[in-house]
Protein backbone atom coordinates (compact mmCIF):
# COMPACT_ATOMS: atom_id res chain seq x y z
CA UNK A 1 -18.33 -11.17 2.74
CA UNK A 2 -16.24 -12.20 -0.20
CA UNK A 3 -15.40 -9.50 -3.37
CA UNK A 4 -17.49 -9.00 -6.15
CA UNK A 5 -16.51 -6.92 -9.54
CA UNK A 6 -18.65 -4.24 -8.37
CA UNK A 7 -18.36 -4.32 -4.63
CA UNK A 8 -18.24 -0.96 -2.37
CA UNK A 9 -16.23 0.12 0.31
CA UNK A 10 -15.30 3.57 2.15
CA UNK A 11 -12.20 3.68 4.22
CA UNK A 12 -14.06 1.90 7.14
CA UNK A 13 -15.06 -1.19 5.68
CA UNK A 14 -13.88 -4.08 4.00
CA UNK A 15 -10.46 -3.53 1.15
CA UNK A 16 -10.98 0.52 2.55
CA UNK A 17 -11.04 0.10 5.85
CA UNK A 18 -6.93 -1.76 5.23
CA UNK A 19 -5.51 1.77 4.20
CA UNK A 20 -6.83 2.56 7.43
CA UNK A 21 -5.28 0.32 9.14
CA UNK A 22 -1.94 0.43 7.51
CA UNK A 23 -2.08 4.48 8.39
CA UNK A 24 -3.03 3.03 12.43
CA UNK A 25 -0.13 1.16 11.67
CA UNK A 26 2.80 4.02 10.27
CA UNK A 27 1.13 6.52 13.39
CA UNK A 28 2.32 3.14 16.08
CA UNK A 29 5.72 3.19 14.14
CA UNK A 30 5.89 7.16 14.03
CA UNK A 31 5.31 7.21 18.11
CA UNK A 32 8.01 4.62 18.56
CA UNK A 33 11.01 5.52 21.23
CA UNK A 34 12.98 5.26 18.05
CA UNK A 35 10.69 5.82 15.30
CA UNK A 36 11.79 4.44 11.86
CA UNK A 37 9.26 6.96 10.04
CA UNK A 38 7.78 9.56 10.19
CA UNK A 39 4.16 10.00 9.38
CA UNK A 40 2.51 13.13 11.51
CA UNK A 41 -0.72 12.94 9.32
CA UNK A 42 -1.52 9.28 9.84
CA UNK A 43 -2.74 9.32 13.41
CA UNK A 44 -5.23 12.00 12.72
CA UNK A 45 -6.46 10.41 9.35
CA UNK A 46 -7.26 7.62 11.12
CA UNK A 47 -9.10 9.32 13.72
CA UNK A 48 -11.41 11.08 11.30
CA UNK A 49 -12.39 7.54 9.73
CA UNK A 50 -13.45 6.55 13.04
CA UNK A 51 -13.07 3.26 13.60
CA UNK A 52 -12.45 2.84 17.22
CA UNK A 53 -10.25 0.07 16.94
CA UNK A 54 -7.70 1.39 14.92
CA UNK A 55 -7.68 4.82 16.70
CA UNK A 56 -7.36 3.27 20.10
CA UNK A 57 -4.54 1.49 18.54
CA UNK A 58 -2.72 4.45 16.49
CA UNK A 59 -3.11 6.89 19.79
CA UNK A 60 -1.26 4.00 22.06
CA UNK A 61 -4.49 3.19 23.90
CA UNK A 62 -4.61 -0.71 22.81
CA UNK A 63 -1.89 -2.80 23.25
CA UNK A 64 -1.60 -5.46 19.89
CA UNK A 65 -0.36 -7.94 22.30
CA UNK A 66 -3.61 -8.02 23.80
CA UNK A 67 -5.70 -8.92 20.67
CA UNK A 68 -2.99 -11.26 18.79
CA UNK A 69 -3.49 -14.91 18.44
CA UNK A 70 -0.25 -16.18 20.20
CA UNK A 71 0.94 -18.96 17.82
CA UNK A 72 -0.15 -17.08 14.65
CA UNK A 73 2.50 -16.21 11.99
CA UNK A 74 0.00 -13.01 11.74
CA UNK A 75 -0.03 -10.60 14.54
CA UNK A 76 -1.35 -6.91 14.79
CA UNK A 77 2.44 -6.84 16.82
CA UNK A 78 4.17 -7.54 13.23
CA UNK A 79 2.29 -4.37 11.27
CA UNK A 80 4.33 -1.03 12.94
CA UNK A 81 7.33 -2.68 11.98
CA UNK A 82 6.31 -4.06 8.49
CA UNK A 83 4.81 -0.89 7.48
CA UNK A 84 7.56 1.06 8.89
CA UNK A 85 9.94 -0.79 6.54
CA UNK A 86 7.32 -0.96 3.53
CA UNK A 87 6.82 3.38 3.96
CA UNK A 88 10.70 3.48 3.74
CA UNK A 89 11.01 1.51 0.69
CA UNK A 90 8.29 3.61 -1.22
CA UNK A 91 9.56 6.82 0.14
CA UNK A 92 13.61 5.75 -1.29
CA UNK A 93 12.02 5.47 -4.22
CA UNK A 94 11.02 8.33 -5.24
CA UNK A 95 13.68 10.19 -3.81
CA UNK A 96 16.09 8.77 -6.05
CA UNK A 97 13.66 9.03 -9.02
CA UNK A 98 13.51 12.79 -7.77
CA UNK A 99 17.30 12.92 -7.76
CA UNK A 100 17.54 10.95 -11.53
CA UNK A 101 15.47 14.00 -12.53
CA UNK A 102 12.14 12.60 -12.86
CA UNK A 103 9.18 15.56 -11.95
CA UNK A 104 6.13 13.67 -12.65
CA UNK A 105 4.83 11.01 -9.81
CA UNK A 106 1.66 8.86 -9.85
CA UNK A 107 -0.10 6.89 -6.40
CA UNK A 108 -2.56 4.19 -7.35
CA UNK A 109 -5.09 3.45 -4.85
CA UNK A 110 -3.25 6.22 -2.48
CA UNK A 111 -5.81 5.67 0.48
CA UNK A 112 -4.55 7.42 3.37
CA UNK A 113 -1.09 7.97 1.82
CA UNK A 114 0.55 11.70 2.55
CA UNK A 115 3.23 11.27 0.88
CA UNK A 116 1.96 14.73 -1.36
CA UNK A 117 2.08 16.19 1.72
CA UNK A 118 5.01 14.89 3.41
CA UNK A 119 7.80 14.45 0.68
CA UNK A 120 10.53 17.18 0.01
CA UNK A 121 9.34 17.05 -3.65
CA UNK A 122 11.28 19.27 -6.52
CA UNK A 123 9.52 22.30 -7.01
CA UNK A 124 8.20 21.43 -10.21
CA UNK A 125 7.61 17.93 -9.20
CA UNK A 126 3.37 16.98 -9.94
CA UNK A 127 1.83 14.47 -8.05
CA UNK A 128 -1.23 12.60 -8.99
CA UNK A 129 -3.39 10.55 -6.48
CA UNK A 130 -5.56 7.80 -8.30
CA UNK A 131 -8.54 6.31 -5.54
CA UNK A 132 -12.20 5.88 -5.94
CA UNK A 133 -13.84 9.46 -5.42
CA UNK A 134 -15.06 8.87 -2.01
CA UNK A 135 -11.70 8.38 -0.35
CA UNK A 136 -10.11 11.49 -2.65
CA UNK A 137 -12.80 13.57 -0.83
CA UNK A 138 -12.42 12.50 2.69
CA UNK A 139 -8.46 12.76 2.16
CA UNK A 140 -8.52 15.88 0.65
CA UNK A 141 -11.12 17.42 3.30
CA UNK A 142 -9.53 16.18 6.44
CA UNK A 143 -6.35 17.40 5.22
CA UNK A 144 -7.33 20.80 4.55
CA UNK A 145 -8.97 20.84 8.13
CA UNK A 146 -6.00 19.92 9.69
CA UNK A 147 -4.04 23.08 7.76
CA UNK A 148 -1.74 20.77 5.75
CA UNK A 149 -0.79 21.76 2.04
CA UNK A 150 0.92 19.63 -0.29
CA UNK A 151 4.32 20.18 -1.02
CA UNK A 152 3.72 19.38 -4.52
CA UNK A 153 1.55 20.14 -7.77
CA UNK A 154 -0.53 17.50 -5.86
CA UNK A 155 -3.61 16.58 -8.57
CA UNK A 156 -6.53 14.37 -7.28
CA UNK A 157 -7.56 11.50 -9.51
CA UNK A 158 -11.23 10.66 -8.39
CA UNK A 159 -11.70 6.91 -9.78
CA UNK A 160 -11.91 3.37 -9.55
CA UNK A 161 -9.17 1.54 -10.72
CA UNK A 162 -11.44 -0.58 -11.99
CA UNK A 163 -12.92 2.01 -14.54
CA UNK A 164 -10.93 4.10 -17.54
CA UNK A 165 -8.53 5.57 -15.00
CA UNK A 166 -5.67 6.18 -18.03
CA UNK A 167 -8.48 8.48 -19.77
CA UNK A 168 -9.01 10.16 -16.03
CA UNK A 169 -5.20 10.88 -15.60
CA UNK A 170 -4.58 12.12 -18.89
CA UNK A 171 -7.67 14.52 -18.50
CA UNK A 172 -6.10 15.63 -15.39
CA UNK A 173 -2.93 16.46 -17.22
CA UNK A 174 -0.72 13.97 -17.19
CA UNK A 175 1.74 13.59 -19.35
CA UNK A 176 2.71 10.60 -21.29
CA UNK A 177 5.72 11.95 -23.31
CA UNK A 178 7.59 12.61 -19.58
CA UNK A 179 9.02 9.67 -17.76
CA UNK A 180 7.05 8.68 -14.45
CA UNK A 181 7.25 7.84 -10.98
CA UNK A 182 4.81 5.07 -10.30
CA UNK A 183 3.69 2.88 -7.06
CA UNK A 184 1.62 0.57 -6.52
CA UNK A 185 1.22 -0.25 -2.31
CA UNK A 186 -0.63 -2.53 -1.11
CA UNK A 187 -2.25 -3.27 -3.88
CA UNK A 188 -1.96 -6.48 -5.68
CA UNK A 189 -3.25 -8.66 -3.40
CA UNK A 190 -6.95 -7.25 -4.00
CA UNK A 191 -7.22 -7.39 -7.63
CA UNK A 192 -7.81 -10.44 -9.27
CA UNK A 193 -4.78 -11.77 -11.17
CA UNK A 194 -6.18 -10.50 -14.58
CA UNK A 195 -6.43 -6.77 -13.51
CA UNK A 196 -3.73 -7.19 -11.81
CA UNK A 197 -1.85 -7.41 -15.31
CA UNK A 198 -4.30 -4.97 -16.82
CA UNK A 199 -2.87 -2.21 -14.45
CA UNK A 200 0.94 -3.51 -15.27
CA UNK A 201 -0.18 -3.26 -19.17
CA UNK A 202 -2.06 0.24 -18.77
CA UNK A 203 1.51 1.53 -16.41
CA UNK A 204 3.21 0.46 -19.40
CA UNK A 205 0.95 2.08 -22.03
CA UNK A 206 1.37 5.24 -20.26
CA UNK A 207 5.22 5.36 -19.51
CA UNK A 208 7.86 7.57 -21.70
CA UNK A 209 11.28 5.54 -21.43
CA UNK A 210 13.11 5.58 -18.38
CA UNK A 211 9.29 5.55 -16.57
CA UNK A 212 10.35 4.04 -13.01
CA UNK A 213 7.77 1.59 -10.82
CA UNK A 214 7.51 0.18 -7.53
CA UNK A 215 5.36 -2.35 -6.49
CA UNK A 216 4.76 -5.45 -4.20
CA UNK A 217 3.22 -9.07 -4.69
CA UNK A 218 3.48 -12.25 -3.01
CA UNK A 219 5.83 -14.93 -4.36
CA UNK A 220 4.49 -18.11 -6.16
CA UNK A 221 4.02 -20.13 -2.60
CA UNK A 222 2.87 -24.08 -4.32
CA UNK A 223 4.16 -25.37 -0.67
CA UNK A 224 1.65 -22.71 1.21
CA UNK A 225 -1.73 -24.83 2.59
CA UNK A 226 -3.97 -22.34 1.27
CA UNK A 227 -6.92 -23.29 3.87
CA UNK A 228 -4.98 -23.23 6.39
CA UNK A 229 -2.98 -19.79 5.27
CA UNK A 230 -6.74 -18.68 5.69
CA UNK A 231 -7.79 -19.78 8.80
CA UNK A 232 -4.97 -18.19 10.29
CA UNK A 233 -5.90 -15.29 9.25
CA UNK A 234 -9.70 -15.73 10.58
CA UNK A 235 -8.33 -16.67 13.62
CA UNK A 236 -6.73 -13.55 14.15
CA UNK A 237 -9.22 -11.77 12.77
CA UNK A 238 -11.74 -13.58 15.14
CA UNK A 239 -9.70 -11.61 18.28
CA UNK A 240 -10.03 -8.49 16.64
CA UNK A 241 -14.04 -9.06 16.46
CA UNK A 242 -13.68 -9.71 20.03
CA UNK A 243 -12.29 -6.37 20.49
CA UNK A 244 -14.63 -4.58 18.11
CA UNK A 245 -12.89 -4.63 14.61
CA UNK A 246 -15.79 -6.34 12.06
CA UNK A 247 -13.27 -7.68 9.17
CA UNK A 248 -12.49 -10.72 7.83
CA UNK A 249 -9.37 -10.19 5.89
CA UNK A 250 -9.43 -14.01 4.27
CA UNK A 251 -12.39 -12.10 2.18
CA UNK A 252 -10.41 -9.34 0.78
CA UNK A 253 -7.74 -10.80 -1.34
CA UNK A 254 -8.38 -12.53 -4.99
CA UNK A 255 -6.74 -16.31 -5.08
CA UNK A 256 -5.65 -17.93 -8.45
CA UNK A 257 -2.41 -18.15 -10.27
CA UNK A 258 -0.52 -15.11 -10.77
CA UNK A 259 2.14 -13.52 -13.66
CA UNK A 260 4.96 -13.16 -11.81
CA UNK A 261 5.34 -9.42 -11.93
CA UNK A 262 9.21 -9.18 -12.35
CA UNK A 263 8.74 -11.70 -15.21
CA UNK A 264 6.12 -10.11 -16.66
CA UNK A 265 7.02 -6.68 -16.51
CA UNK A 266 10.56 -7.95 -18.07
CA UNK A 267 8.61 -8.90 -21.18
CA UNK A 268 7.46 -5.79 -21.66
CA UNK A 269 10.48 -3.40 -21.44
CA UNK A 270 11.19 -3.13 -17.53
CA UNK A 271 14.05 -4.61 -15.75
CA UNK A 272 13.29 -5.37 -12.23
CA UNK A 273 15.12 -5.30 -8.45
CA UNK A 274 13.29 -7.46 -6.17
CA UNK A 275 13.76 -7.19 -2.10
CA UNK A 276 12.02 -9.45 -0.07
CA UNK A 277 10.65 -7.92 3.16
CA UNK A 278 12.75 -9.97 5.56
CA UNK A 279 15.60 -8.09 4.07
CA UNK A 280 13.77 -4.49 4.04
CA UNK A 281 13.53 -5.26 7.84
CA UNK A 282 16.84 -6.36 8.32
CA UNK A 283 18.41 -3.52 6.28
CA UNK A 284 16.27 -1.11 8.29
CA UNK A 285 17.08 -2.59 11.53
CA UNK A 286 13.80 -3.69 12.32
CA UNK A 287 12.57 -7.05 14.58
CA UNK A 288 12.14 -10.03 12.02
CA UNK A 289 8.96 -11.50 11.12
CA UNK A 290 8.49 -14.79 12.10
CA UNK A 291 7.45 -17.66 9.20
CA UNK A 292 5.56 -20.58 9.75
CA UNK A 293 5.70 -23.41 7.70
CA UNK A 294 2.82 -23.97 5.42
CA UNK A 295 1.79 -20.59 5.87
CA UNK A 296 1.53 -16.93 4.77
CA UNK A 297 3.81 -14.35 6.54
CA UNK A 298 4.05 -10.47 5.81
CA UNK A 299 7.69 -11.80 5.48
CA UNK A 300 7.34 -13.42 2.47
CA UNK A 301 6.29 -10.24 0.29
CA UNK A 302 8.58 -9.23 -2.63
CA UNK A 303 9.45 -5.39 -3.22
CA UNK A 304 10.24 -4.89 -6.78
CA UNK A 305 11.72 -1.30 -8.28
CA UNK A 306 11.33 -1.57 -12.04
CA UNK A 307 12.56 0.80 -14.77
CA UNK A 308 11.55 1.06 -18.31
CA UNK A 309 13.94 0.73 -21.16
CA UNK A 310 17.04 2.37 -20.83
């Protein structure tokens, strides 16, 4: 079913039940021979969501091969890797805002993100988790149960990012005269391209000089056949179905012309590094992702690390 403004999910279903599957996807990459991460809290987050399909997959039970489309430029097979290299960018980057002295961290839409609990933070480092209440809860409680503690002032942010979430942060105690740690995973691609630069304005509102960001988007594609970009993806999505996983990811995402973020965020006091994800794999040693022309590949996202003034 395509988005609405005021549409629902949990972390089974529809935009939700992605942060699931990008955790199924870090616990495949975190039981690798070699694994390029490592996640020990994804594989049991995704088993408390439940969705059999993704914990059959995280635990090694289902083989991706066996529900891929074979000519599609979008494969289930492309995701360990992808995410592997994805985790590794976000993680670099806020160890070396850690190192530049920075104490003060902020995850929009965090999902099924550990990094609270995970990261060698600072002692005095704070860490705030911005997600819609239902998915602080379950994150929160299913951490607990499995004995973890954060390894930060970890503060829970429970609301939609679609609501006043500057007024929630601040009342949680952030602080806008300190400079900030922010990222933005996964995200983009599910706003529409107006929030999208409401979030990039409200980041900016609420960052003290020297404020870092990092965040991903797609290029502008004007070559990309945009039906056909999305029957790919029903197409693979169509196998899944066939294996038990109800979700059509051509539903998900918000089409229409986009800011381009390093541009935009330029003209408002941030300069900006962008690394596309061919080269995250590359650099990471990591399997490339194959590209197709006319069409859509996790390859083609842009990783951008963005500080303010300075």
């Amino acid at each position: 079913m395509p988005r609405t403004d005021n549409d629902t999910w949990d972390l089974a279903t529809s935009v939700g039940a992605t942060a699931t599957m990008v955790a199924a996807a870090r616990a495949v990459a975190t039981r690798a021979e070699n694994p390029p991460i490592q996640d020990r809290f994804a594989e049991p987050l995704v088993r408390a969501v439940g969705v059999d399909f993704l914990t059959r997959w995280a635990s090694g039970d289902l083989d991706a091969a066996d529900v891929d489309v074979e000519d599609s430029s979008w494969k289930l097979q492309h995701m360990p890797d992808a995410m592997a290299a994805r985790t590794r960018f976000f993680d670099t980057f806020f160890e070396a805002a850690m190192q530049a002295g920075i104490r003060q961290a902020v995850i929009l839409a965090s999902g099924l993100d550990a990094r609270a609990y995970r990261l060698p933070w600072p002692a005095d480092t704070t860490v705030f988790e911005v997600d819609q209440p239902p998915v602080i809860a379950f994150k929160t409680t299913t951490l607990a149960g499995l004995g973890a503690e954060p390894t930060a002032d970890l503060r829970t942010v429970a609301v939609d990012l679609r609501h006043d979430w500057p007024k929630a942060l601040v009342e949680n105690g952030f602080d806008q005269t300190r400079p900030t740690a922010w990222i933005a995973e996964g995200l983009f691609g599910y706003l529409p391209p107006e929030a999208q630069d409401r979030l990039l304005d409200n980041i900016t509102a609420l960052s003290a000089d020297g404020s870092r960001l990092a965040c991903e988007a797609i290029p502008d594609m004007p070559d990309v056949d945009r039906e056909r970009a999305r029957e790919t993806m029903r197409r693979a999505t169509d196998k899944w179905r066939e294996h038990g996983f109800d979700l059509e990811f051509a539903d998900l995402g918000y089409e229409g012309e986009r800011n381009d973020v390093a541009a935009y965020l330029r003209d408002r006091g941030w300069r900006s590094v962008g690394t596309p994800m061919s080269a995250l794999l590359a650099d990471n040693g990591l399997a490339p992702i194959p590209r197709q022309e006319g069409s859509v590949s996790m390859a083609d996202t842009i990783y951008y690390s963005s500080v303010l003034g300075q």
